[in-house]
Protein backbone atom coordinates (compact mmCIF):
# COMPACT_ATOMS: atom_id res chain seq x y z
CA UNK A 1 44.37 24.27 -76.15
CA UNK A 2 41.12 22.97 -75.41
CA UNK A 3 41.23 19.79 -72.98
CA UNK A 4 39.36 16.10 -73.59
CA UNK A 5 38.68 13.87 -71.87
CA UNK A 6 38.82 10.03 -72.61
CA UNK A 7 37.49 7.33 -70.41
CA UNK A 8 38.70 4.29 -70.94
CA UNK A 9 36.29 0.76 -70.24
CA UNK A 10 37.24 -2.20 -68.89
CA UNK A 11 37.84 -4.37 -71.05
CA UNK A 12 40.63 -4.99 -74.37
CA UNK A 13 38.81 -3.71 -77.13
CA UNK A 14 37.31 -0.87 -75.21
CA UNK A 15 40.48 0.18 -74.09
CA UNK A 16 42.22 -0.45 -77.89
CA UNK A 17 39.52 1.86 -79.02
CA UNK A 18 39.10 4.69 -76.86
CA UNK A 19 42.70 4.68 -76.72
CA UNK A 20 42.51 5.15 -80.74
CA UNK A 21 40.67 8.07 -80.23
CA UNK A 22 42.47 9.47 -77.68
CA UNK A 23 45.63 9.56 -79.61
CA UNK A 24 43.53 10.94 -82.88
CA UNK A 25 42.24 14.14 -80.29
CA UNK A 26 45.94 14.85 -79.44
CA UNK A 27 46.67 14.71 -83.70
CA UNK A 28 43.82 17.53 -83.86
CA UNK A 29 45.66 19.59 -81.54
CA UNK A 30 43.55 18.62 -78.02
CA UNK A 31 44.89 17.91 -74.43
CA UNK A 32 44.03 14.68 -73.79
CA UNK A 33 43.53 13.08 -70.25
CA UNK A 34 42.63 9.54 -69.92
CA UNK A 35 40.76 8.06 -67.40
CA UNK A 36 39.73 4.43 -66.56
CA UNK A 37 35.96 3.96 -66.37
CA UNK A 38 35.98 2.78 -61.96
CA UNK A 39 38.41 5.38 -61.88
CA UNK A 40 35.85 8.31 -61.99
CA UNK A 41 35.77 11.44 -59.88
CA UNK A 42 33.35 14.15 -60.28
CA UNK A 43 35.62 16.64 -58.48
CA UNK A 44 38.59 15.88 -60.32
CA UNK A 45 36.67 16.42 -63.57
CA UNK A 46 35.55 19.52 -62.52
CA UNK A 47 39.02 20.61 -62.23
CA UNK A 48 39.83 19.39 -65.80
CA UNK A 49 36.65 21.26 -66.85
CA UNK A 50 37.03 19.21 -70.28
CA UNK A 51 35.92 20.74 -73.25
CA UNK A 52 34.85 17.23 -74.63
CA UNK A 53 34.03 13.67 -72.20
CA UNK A 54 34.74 10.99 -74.93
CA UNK A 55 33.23 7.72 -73.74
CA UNK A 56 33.18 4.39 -75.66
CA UNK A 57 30.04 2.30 -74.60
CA UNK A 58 30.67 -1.42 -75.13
CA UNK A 59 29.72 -4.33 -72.22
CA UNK A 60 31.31 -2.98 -69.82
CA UNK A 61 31.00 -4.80 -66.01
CA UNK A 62 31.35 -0.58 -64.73
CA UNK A 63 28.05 0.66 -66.71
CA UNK A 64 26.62 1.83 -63.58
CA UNK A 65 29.72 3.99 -62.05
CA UNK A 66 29.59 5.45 -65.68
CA UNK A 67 26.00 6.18 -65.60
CA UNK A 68 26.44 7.75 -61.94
CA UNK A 69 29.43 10.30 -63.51
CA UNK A 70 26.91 11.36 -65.77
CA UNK A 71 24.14 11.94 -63.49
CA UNK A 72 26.06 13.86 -61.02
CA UNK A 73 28.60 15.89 -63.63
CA UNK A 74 26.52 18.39 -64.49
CA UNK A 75 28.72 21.12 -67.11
CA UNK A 76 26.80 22.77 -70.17
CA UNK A 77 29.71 23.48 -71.35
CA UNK A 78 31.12 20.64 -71.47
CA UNK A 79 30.06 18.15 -75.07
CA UNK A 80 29.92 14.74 -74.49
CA UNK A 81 30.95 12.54 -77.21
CA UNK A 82 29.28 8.70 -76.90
CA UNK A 83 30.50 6.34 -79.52
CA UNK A 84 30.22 2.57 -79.50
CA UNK A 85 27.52 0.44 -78.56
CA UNK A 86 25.33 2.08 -77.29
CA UNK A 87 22.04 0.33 -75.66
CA UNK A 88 18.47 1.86 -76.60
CA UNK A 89 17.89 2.80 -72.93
CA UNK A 90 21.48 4.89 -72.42
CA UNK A 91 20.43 6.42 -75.99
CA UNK A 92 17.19 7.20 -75.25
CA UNK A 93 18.38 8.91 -71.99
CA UNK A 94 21.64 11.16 -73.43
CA UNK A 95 18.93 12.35 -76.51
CA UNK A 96 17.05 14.38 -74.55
CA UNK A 97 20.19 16.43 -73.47
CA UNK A 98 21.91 19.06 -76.18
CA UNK A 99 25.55 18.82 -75.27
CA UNK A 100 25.45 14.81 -75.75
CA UNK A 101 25.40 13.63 -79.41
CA UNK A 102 25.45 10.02 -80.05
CA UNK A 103 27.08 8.03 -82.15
CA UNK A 104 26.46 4.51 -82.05
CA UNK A 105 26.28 1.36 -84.90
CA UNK A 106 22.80 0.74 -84.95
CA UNK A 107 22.37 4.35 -85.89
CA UNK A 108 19.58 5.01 -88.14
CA UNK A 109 20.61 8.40 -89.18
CA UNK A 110 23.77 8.13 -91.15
CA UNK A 111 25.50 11.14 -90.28
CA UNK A 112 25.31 9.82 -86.40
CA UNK A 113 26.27 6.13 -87.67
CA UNK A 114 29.49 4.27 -85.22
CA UNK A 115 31.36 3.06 -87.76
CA UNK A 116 34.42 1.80 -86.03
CA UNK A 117 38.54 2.32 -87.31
CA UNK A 118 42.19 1.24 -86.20
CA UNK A 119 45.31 2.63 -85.37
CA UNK A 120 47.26 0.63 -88.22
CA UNK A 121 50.79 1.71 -86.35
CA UNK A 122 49.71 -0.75 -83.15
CA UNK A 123 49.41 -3.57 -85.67
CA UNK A 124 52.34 -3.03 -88.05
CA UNK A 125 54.06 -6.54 -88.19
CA UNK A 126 56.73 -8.13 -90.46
CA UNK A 127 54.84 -11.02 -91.64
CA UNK A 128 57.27 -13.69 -91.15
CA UNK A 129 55.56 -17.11 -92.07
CA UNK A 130 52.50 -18.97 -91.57
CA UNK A 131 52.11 -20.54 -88.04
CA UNK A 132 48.28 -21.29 -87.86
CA UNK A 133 45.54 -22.66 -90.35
CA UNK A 134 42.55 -21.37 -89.37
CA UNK A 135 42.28 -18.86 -86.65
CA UNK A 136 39.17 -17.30 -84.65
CA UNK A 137 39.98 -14.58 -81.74
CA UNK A 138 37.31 -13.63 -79.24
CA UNK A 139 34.53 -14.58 -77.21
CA UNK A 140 33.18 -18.12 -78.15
CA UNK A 141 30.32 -18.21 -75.59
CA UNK A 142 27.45 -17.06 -78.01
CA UNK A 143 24.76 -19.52 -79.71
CA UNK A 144 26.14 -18.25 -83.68
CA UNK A 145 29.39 -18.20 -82.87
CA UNK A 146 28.89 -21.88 -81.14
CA UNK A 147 27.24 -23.51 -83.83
CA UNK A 148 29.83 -22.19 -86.38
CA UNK A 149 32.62 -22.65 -84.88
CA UNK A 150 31.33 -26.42 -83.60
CA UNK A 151 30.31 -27.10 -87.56
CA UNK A 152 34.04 -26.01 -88.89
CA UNK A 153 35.28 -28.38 -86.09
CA UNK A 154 33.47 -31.06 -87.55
CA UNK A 155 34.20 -31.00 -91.10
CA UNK A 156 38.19 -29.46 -90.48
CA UNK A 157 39.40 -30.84 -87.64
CA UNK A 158 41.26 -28.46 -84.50
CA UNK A 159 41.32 -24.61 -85.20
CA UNK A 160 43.12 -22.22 -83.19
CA UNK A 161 40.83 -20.22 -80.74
CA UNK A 162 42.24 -17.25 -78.41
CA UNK A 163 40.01 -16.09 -76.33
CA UNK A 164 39.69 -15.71 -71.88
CA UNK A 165 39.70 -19.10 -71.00
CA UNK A 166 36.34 -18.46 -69.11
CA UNK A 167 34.84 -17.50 -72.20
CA UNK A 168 35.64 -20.93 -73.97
CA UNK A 169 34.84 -23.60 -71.29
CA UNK A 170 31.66 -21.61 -71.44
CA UNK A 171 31.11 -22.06 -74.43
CA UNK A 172 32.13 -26.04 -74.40
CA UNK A 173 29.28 -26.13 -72.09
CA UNK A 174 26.71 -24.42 -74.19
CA UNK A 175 28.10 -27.11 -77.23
CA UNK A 176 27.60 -29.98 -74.81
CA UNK A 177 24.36 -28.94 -73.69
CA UNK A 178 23.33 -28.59 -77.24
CA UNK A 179 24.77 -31.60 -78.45
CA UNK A 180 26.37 -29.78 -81.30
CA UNK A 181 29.30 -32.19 -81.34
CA UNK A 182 29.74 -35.48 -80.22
CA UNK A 183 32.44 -36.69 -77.58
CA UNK A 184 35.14 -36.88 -80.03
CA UNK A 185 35.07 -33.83 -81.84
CA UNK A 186 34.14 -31.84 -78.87
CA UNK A 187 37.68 -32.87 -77.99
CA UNK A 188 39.31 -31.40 -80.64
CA UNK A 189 36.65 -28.61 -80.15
CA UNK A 190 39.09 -28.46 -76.43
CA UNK A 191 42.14 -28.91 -78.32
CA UNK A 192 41.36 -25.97 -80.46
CA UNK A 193 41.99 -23.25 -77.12
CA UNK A 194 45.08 -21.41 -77.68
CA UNK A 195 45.07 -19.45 -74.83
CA UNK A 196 44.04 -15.25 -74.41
CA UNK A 197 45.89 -12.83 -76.18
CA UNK A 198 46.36 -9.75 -74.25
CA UNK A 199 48.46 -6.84 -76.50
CA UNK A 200 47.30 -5.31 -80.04
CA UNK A 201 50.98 -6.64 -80.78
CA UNK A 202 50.49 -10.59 -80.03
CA UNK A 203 47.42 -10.14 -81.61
CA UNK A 204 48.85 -8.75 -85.13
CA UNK A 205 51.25 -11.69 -84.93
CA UNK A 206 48.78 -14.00 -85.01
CA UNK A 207 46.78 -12.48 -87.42
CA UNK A 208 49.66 -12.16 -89.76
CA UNK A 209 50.58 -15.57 -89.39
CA UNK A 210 47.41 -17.47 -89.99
CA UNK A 211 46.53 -18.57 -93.56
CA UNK A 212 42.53 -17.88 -92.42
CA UNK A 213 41.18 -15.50 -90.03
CA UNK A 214 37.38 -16.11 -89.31
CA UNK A 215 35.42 -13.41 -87.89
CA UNK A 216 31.64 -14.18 -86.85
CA UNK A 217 30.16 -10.68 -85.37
CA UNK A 218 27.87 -10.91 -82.89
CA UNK A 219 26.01 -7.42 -84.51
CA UNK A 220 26.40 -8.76 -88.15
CA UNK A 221 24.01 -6.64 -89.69
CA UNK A 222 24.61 -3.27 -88.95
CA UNK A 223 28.47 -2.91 -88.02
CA UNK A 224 32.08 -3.89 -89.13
CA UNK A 225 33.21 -5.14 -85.98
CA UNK A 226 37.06 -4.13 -85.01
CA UNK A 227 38.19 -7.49 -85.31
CA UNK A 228 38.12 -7.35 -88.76
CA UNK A 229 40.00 -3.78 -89.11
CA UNK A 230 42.58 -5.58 -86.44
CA UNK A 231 43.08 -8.22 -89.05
CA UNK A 232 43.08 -6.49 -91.77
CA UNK A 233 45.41 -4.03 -90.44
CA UNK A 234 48.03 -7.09 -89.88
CA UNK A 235 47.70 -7.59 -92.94
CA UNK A 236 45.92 -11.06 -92.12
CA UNK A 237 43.56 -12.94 -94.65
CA UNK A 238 39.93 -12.89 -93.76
CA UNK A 239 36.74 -14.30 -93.85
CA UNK A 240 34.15 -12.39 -92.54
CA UNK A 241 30.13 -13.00 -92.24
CA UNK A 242 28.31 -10.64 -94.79
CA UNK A 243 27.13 -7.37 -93.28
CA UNK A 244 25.29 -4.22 -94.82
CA UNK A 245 28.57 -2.13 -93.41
CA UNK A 246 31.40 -4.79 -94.67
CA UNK A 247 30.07 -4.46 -98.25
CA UNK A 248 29.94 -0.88 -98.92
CA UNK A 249 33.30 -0.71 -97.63
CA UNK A 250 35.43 -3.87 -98.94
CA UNK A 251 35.15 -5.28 -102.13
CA UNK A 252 34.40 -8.83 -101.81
CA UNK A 253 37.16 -10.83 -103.11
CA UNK A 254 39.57 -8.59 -103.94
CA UNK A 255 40.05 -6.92 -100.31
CA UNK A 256 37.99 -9.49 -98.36
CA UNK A 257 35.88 -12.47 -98.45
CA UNK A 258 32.47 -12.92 -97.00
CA UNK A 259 30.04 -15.23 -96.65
CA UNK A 260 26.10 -15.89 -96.20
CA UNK A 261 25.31 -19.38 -94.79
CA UNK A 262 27.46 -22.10 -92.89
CA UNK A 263 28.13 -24.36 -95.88
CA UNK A 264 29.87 -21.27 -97.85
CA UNK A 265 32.30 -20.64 -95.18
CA UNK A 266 33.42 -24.57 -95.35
CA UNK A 267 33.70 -24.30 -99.00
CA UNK A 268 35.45 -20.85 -98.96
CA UNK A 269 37.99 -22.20 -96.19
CA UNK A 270 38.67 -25.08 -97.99
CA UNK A 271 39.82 -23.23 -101.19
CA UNK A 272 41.27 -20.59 -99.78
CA UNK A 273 44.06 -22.86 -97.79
CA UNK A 274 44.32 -24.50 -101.29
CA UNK A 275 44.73 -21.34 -102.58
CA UNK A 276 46.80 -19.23 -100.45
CA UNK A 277 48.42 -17.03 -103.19
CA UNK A 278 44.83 -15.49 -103.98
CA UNK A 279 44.30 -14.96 -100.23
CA UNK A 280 47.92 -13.23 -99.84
CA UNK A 281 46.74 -11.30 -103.04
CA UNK A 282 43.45 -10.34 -100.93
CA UNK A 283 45.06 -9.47 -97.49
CA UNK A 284 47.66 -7.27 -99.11
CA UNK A 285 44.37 -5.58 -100.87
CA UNK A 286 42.41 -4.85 -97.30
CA UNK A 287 45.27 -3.84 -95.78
CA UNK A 288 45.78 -0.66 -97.78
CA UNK A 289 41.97 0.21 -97.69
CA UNK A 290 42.22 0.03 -94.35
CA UNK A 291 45.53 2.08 -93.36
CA UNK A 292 44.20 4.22 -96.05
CA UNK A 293 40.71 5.16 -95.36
CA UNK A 294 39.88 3.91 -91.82
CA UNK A 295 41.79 5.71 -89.51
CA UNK A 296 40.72 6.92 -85.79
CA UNK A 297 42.10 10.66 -87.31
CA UNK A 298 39.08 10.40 -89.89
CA UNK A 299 36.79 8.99 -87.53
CA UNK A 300 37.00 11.68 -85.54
CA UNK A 301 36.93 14.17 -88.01
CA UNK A 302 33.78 13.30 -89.46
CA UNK A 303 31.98 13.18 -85.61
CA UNK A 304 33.44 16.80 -85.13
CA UNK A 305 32.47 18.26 -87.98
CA UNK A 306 28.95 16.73 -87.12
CA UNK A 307 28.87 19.32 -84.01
CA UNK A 308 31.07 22.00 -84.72
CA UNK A 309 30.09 21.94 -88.78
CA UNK A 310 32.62 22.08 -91.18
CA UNK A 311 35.03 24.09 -90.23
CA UNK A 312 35.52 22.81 -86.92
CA UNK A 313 39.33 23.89 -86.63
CA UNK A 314 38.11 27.03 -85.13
CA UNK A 315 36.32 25.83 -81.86
């Protein structure tokens, strides 16, 4: 049984990911350690000897102990598998070495093009009931993401925001500093802050129990970002900014519904909390394209077949 390695990064979604691969290399038969990212020791990999080093490249604060492993683990037999986010410099650095193959989601060559997946088992929930209105999970702190969220404030009133709490007095800073709301609504701008949300399972419930989900990617043109397969998976109604990726994949308004400028997303929020039958209708829609046809098992699957060719069974 040929062994993998899996290292794990620091932070959720990292971690929710790689872990999603990990279990999909045990499903194709592997041995699968995992390993977190400041956890790293070139002897102790030796002794694996892994056939495969699966890494998942996001922001991670341990870049630079991962970029030391790689420097000093020197195996040509060993394939290393980078998926994720990869930045230019890493990529251009890994191309120039035949046992790494990249893929990453600004990809221009589609066969090596990061799309990412979900396990839909860690966010099977009983929907039970609406709890929330409107509902936006992540990392606030980013000009877009500001001005959105500071312009749905404005016209809507409190949302519900989960995110590190560093994160969002960060980014009440940035809106201050910008003067994208005024003292009054940049109090219910504070009141918004729901706290962070630290299991795939409190996240699903939340999901599943908002009427609106709002995702605004920070790489909106290239990628589906794996909030919205976490959403969808809960079977939780979204709204997601248009992306090249999001629209090949989901059908607009019958599995998801996007938007392309500010004043659309008002409009679309408005109805659709008006209208929450059509946006059950529509979550019930994405959730079985994405159970059904984006899956970590598939994922991987495709990348394998990219270096072992088709019938990569036989390795």
């Amino acid at each position: 049984m040929d062994k993998v390695l899996v290292i794990l990064p620091d932070n959720n979604k990292g971690k929710f990911i790689a872990k999603g691969f990990a279990s999909a290399f045990r499903d194709l038969s592997y041995f699968v350690y995992e390993k977190k990212i400041f956890d790293l020791n070139v002897e102790e990999v030796k002794q694996i000897n892994p056939k495969i080093i699966f890494i998942f490249w996001t922001n991670i604060n341990y870049e630079n102990e991962l970029k030391i492993f790689l420097d000093n683990y020197n195996n040509s037999e060993t394939i290393f598998l980078h998926c994720g986010e990869l930045h230019k410099d890493i990529a251009f650095n890994c191309s120039n070495k035949k046992n790494h193959y990249l893929f990453y989601s600004d990809s221009k060559l589609k066969k090596f093009k990061y799309i990412t997946a979900v396990n839909a088992k860690d966010y099977k929930i009983k929907f039970r009931g609406y709890k929330y209105n409107i509902t936006f999970s992540g990392n606030p702190a980013f000009r877009e993401r500001e001005y959105i969220l500071a312009k749905i404030i404005y016209h809507l009133g409190p949302i519900n925001i989960f995110c590190r709490s560093f994160d969002f007095y960060r980014s009440v800073k940035e809106i201050q500093k910008q003067n994208l709301l005024d003292d009054y609504f940049l109090e219910l701008y504070r009141q918004s802050y729901k706290g962070y949300v630290e299991t795939q399972k409190e996240l699903s419930k939340i999901y599943s129990s908002s009427k609106i989900n709002i995702d605004i990617p920070k790489d909106y043109n290239n990628s589906i970002s794996y909030r919205s397969f976490e959403i969808m998976a809960s079977g939780g109604f979204l709204i997601s900014q248009k992306n090249n990726e999001l629209i090949t994949k989901f059908e607009n308004g019958k599995e998801i519904e996007i938007y392309e400028t500010d004043d659309e997303l008002i409009d679309k929020i408005k109805f659709y909390l008006s209208n929450l039958n059509i946006a059950q209708y529509i979550a019930v829609n994405g959730k079985k394209n994405t159970v059904s046809n984006h899956s970590f098992y598939d994922r991987l699957k495709n990348m394998l077949k990219v270096i072992y060719g088709k019938d990569f069974s036989s390795r």
